[in-house]
Every structure is written in structure tokens, then in C-alpha cells.
N, C-alpha and C. Protein backbone atom coordinates (compact mmCIF):
# COMPACT_ATOMS: atom_id res chain seq x y z
N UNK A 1 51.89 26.72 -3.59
CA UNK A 1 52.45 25.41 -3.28
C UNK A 1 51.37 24.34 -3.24
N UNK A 2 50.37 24.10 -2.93
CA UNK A 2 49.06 23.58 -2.42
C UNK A 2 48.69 22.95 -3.92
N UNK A 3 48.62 23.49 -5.07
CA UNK A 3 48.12 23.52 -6.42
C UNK A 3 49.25 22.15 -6.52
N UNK A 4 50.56 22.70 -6.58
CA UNK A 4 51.19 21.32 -7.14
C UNK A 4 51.69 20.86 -6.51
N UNK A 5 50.76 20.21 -4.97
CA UNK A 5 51.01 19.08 -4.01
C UNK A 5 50.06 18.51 -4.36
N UNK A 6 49.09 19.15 -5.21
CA UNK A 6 47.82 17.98 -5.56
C UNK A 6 48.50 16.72 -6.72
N UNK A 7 49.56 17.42 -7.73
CA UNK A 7 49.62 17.03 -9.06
C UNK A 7 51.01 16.30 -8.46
N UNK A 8 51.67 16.32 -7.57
CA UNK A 8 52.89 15.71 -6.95
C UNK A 8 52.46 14.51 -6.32
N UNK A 9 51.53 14.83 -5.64
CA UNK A 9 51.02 13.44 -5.02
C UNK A 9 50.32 12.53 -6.26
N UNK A 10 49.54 13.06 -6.93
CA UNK A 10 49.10 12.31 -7.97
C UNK A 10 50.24 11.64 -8.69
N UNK A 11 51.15 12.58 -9.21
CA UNK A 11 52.19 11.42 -10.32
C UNK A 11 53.00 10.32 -9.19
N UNK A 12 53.59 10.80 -7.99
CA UNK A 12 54.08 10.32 -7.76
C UNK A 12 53.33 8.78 -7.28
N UNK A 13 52.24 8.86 -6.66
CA UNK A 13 51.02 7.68 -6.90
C UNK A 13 51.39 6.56 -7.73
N UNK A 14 51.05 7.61 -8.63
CA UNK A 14 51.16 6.52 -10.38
C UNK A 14 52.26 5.89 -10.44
N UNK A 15 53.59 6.52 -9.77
CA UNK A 15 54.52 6.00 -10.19
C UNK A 15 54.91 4.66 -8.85
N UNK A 16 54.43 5.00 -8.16
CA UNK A 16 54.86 3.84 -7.07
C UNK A 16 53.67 2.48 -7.28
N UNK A 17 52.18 2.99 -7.96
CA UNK A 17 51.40 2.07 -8.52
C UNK A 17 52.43 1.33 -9.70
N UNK A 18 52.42 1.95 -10.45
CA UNK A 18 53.45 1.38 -11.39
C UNK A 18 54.79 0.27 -11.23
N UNK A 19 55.43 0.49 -10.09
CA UNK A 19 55.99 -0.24 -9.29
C UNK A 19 55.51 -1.92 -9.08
N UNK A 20 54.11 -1.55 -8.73
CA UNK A 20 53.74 -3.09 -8.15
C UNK A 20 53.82 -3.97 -9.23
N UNK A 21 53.41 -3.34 -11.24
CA UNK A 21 53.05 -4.18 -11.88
C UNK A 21 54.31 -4.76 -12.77
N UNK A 22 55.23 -4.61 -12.09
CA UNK A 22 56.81 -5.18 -12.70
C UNK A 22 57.26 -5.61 -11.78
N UNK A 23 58.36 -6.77 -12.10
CA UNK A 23 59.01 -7.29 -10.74
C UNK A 23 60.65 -7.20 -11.28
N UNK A 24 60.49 -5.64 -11.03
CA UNK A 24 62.22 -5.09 -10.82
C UNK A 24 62.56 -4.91 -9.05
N UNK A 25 61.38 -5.07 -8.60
CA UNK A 25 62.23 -4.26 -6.97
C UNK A 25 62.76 -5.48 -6.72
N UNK A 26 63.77 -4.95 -5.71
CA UNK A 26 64.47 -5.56 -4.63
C UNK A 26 63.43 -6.74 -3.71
N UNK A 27 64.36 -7.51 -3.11
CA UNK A 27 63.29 -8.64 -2.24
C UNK A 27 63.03 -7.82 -1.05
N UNK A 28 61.85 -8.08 -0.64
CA UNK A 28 61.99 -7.59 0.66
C UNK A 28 62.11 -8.91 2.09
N UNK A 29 61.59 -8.17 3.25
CA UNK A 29 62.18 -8.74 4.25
C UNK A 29 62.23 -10.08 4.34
N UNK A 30 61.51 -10.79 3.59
CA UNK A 30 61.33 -12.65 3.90
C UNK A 30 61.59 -12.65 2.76
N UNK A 31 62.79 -11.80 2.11
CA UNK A 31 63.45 -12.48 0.61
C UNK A 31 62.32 -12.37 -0.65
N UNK A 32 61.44 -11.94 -0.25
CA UNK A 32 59.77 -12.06 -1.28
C UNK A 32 60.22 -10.74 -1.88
N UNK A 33 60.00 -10.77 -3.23
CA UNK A 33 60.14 -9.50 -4.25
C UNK A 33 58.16 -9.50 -4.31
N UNK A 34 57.51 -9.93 -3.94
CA UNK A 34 55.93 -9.72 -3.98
C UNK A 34 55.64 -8.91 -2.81
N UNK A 35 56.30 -8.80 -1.60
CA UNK A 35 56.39 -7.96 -0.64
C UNK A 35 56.52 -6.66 -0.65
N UNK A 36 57.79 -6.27 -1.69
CA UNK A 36 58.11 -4.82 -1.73
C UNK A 36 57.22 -4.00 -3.33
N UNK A 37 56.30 -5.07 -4.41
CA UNK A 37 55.15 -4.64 -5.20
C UNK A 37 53.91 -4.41 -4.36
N UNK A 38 54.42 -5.53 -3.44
CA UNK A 38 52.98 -4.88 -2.53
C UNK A 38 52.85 -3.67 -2.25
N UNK A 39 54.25 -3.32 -0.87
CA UNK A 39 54.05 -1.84 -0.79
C UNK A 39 54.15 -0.60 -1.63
N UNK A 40 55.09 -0.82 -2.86
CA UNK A 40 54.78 -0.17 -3.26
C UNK A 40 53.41 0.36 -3.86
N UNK A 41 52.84 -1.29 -4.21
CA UNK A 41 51.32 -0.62 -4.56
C UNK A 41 50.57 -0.09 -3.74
N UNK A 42 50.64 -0.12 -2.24
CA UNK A 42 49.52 0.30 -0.95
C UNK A 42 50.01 1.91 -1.31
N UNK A 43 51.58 2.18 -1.23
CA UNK A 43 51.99 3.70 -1.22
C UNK A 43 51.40 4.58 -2.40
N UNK A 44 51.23 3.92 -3.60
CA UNK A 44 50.46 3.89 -4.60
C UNK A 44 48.92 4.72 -4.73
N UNK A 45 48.49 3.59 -3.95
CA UNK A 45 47.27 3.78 -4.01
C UNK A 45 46.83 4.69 -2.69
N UNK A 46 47.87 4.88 -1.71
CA UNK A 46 47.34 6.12 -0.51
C UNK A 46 47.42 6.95 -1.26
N UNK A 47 49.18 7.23 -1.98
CA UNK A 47 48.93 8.93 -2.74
C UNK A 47 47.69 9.28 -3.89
N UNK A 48 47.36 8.39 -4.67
CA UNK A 48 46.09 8.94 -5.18
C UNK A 48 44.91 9.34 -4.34
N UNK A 49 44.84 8.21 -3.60
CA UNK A 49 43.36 8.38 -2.72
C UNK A 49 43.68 9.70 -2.33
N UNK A 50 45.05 10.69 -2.02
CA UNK A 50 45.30 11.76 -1.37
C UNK A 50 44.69 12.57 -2.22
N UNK A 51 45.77 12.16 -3.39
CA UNK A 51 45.53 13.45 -4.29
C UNK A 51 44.26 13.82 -4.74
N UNK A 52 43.20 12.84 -5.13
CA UNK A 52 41.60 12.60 -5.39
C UNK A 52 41.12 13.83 -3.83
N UNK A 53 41.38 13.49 -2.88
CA UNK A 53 40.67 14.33 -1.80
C UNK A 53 40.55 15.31 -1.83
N UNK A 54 42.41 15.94 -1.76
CA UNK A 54 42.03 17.12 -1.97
C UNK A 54 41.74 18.10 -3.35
N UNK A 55 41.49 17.07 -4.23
CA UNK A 55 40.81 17.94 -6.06
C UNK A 55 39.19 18.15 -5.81
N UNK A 56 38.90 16.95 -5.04
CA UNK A 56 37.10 16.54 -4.59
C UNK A 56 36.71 18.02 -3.68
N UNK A 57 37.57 17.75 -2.41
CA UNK A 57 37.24 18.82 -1.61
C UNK A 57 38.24 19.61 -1.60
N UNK A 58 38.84 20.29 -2.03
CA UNK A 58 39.70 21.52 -1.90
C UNK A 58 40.39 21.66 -0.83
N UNK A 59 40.54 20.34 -0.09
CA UNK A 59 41.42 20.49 1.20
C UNK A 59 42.40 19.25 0.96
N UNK A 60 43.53 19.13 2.21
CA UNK A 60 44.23 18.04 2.50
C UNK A 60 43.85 17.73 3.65
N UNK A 61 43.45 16.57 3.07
CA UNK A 61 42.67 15.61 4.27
C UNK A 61 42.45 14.20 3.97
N UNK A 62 42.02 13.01 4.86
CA UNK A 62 41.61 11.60 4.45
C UNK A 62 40.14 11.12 4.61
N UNK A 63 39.75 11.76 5.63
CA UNK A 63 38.42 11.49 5.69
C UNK A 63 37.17 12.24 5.22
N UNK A 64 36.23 11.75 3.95
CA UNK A 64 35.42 12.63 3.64
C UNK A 64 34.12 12.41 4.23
N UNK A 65 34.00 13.73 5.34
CA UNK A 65 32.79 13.50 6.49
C UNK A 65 31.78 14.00 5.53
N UNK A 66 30.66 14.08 6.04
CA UNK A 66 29.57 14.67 4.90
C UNK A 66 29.18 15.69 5.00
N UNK A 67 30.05 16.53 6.00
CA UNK A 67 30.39 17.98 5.85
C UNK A 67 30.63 18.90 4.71
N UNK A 68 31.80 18.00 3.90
CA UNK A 68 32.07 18.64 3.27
C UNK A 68 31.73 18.39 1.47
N UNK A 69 31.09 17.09 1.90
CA UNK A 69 30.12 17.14 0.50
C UNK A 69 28.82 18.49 0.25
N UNK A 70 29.01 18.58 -1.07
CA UNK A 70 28.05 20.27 -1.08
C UNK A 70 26.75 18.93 -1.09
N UNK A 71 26.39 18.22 -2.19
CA UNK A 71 25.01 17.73 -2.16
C UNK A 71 24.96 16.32 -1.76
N UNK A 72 25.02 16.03 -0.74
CA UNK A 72 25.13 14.29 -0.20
C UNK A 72 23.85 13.96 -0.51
N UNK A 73 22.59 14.51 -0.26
CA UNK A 73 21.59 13.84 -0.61
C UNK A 73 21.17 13.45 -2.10
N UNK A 74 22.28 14.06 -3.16
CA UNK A 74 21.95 14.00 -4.46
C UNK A 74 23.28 13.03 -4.65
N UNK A 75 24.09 12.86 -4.04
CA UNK A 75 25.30 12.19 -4.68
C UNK A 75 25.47 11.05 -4.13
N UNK A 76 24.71 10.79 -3.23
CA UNK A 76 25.05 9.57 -2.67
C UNK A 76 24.87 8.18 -3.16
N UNK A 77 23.97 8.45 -4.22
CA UNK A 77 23.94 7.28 -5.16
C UNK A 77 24.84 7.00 -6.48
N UNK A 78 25.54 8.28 -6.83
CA UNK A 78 26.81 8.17 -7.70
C UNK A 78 28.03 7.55 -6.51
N UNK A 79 28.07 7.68 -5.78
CA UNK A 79 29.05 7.10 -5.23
C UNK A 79 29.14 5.71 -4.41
N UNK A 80 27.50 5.45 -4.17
CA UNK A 80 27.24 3.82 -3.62
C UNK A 80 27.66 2.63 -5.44
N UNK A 81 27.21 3.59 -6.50
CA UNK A 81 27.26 3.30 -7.95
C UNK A 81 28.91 2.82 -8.33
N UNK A 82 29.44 3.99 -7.61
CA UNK A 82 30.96 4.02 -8.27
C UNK A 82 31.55 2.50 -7.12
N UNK A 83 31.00 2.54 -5.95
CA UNK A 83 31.76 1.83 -5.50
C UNK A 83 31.17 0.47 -5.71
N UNK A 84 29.93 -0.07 -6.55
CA UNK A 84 29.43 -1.57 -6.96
C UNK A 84 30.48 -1.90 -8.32
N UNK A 85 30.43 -0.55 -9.09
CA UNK A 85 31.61 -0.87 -10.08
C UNK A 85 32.53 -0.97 -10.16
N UNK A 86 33.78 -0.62 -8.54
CA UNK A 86 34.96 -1.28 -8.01
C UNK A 86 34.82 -2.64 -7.99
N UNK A 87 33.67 -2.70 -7.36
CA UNK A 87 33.64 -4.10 -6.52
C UNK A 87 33.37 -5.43 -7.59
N UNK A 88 32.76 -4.45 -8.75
CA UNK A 88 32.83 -5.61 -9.65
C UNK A 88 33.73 -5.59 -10.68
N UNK A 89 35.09 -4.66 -10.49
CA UNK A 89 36.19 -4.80 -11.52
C UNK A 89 37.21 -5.78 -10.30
N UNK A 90 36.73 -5.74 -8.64
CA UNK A 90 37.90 -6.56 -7.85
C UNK A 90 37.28 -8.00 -8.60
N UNK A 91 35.62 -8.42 -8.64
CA UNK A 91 35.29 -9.56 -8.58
C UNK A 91 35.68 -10.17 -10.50
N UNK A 92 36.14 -9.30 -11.39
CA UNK A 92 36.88 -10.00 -12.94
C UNK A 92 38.26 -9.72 -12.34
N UNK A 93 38.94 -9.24 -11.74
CA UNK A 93 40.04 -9.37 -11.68
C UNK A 93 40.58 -10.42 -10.72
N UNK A 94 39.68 -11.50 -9.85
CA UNK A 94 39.86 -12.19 -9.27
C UNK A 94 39.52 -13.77 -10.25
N UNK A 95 38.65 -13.25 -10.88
CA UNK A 95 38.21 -14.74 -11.26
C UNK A 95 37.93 -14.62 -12.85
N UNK A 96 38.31 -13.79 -13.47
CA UNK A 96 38.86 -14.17 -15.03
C UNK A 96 40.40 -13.57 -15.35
N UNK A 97 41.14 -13.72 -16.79
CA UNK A 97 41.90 -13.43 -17.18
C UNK A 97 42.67 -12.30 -16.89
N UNK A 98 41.72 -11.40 -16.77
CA UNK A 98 42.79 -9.79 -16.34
C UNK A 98 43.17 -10.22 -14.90
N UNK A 99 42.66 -11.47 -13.82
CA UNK A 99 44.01 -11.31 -12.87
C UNK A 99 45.03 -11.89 -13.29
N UNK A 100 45.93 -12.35 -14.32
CA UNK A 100 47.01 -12.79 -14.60
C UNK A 100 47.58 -11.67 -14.95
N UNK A 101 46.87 -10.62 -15.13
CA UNK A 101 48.28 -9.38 -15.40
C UNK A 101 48.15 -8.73 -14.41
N UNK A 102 47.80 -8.50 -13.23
CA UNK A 102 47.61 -8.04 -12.13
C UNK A 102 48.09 -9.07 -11.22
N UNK A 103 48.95 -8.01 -10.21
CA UNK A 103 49.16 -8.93 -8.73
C UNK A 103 48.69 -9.29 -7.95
N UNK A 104 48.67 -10.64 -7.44
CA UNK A 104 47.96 -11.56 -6.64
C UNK A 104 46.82 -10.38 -5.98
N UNK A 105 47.15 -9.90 -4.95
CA UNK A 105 46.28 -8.86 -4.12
C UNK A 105 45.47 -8.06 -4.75
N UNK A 106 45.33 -7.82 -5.87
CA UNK A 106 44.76 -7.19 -6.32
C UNK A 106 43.38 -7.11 -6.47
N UNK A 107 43.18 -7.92 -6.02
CA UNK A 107 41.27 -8.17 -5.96
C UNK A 107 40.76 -8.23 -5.09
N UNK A 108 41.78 -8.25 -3.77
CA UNK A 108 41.30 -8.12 -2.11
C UNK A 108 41.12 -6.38 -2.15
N UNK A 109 42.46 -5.86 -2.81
CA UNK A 109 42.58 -4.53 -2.60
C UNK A 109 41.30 -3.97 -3.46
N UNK A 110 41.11 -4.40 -4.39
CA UNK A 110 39.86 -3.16 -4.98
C UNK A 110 38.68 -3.58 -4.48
N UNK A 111 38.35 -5.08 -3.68
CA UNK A 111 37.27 -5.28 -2.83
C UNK A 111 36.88 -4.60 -1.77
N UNK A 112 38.49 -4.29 -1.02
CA UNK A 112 38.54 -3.26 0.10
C UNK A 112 38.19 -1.83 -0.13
N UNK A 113 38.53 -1.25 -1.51
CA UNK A 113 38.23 0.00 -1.55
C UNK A 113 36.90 -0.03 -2.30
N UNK A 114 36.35 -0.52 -2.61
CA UNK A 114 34.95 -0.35 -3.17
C UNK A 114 34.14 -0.51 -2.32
N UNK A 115 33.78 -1.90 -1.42
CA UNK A 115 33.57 -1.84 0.13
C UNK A 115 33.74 -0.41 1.00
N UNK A 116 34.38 0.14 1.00
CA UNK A 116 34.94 1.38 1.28
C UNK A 116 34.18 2.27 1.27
N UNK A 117 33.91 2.91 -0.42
CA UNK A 117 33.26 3.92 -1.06
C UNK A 117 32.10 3.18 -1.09
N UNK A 118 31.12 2.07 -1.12
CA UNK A 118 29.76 1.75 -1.05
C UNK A 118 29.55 2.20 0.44
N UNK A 119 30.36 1.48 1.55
CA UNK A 119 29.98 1.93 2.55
C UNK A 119 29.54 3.25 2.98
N UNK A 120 30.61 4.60 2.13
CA UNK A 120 30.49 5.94 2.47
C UNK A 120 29.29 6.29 1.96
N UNK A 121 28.99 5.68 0.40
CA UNK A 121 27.64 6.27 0.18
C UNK A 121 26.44 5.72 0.69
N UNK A 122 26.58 4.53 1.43
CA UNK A 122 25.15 4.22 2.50
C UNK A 122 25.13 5.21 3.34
N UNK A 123 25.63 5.50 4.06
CA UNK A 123 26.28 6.46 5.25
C UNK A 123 25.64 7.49 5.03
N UNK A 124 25.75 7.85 4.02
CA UNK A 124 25.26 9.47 3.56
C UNK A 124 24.25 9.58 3.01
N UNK A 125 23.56 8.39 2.58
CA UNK A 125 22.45 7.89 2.41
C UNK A 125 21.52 7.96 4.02
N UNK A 126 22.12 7.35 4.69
CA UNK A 126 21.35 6.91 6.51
C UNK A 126 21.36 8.47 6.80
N UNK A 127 22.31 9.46 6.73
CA UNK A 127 22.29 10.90 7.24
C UNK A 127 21.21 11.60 6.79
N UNK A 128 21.60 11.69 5.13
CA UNK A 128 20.92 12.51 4.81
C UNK A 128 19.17 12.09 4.66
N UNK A 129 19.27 11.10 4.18
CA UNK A 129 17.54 10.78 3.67
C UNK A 129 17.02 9.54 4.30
N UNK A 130 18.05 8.94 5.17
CA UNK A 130 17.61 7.72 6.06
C UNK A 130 16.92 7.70 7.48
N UNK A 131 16.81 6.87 8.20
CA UNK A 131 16.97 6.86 9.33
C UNK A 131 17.51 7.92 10.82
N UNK A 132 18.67 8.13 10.09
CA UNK A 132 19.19 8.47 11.09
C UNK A 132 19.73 10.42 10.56
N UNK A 133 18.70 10.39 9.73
CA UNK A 133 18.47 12.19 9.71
C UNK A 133 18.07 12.95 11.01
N UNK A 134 18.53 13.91 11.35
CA UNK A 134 18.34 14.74 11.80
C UNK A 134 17.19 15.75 11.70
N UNK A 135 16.34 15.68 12.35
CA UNK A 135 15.43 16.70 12.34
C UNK A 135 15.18 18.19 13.17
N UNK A 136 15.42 18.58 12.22
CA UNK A 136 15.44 20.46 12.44
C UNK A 136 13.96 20.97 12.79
């Protein structure tokens, strides 16, 4: 069962992402049809972030402590990396052309999650090879 709760959460992701970038839903509560693309896109984008977790770490879970990274001191710069290159697909999708095919939020939201993932890989950066290592 576990195997295709990974691939369930993933499509179904896609498909509620998919949601945000058409304006078929229903209005929501203040009559705003941008309200209910919203959520659908937040629901969207939790089930991937899910499904990504547990393919990464072989568990179901939300938070990736640095437990369960095998090499944080080697990866932590692919992932401070991955998250400057969010942050700079939120900063063209805010201020050139590709935000007109994207919804309004859309450039807060990938600011937030790149912010996010830079933050995790400082973090694991300060643990493992920073400051705030531990000495054995």
C-alpha cells in the first residue's frame, strides 16, 4: 500500500495544482473564484511536497530533520542551490511575462518555498560543518 500512496499523492497533487491554472472552479466564500485556485493550488502543492518526502526519505513524514539525510555535509549545497533557483524562477515569475500565465500568488508562493529549502540547506550547513557542530 505505501508504494502507491507515494504515486497517489503525487498525481493527485498535480491534479489539484492543475486546478489553480484554469478558472473553472466555483466562487468561493467572498464570491472570489481566485480563492478556491488558490486552495486548490496550496492542496496542490502540500501533496507533492508529500509525495517528494516520502520518495527522498522512504518515510511519510513533513519535516526533513538532518537525521535522515544520509550525506548533509555533502548535500547541503545542492539544496541551498536548488532553493536560489526557486527563488529566482518566484523573482521572473513576478516581474516578467511568465507571470501572466500564472496566478497572481504565484511568486509569493515559490518565494516562500525556496526561502524554505535555502533555509534548510543553511541549517545543515550550521550542523554539519558550521558553527554549531557538535563535537565528539
Amino acid at each position: 500500500m505505501e508504494p502507491k500512496r507515494k504515486e497517489i499523492t503525487l498525481v493527485s497533487g498535480l491534479v489539484f495544482l492543475s486546478f489553480s491554472l484554469f478558472e473553472f472552479l466555483p466562487a468561493g466564500p467572498w464570491l472570489d473564484a481566485s480563492f478556491s485556485r488558490g486552495i486548490s493550488g496550496l492542496i496542490g502543492l502540500s501533496l507533492i511536497y508529500l509525495s517528494w518526502f516520502e520518495h527522498v526519505f522512504n518515510k511519510f513524514g513533513v519535516i526533513p530533520s538532518i537525521e535522515l539525510w544520509e550525506h548533509p555535509e555533502a548535500t547541503w549545497k545542492k539544496v541551498v542551490g536548488i532553493g536560489f533557483v526557486i527563488l529566482g524562477l518566484a523573482w521572473a515569475s513576478g516581474n516578467t511575462s511568465l507571470g501572466e500565465a500564472l496566478p497572481e500568488p504565484a511568486a509569493m508562493l515559490l518565494m516562500l518555498i525556496g526561502l524554505l529549502i535555502a533555509y534548510t540547506g543553511f541549517y545543515a550547513f550550521l550542523v554539519t560543518d558550521g558553527p554549531l557542530k557538535e563535537e565528539e
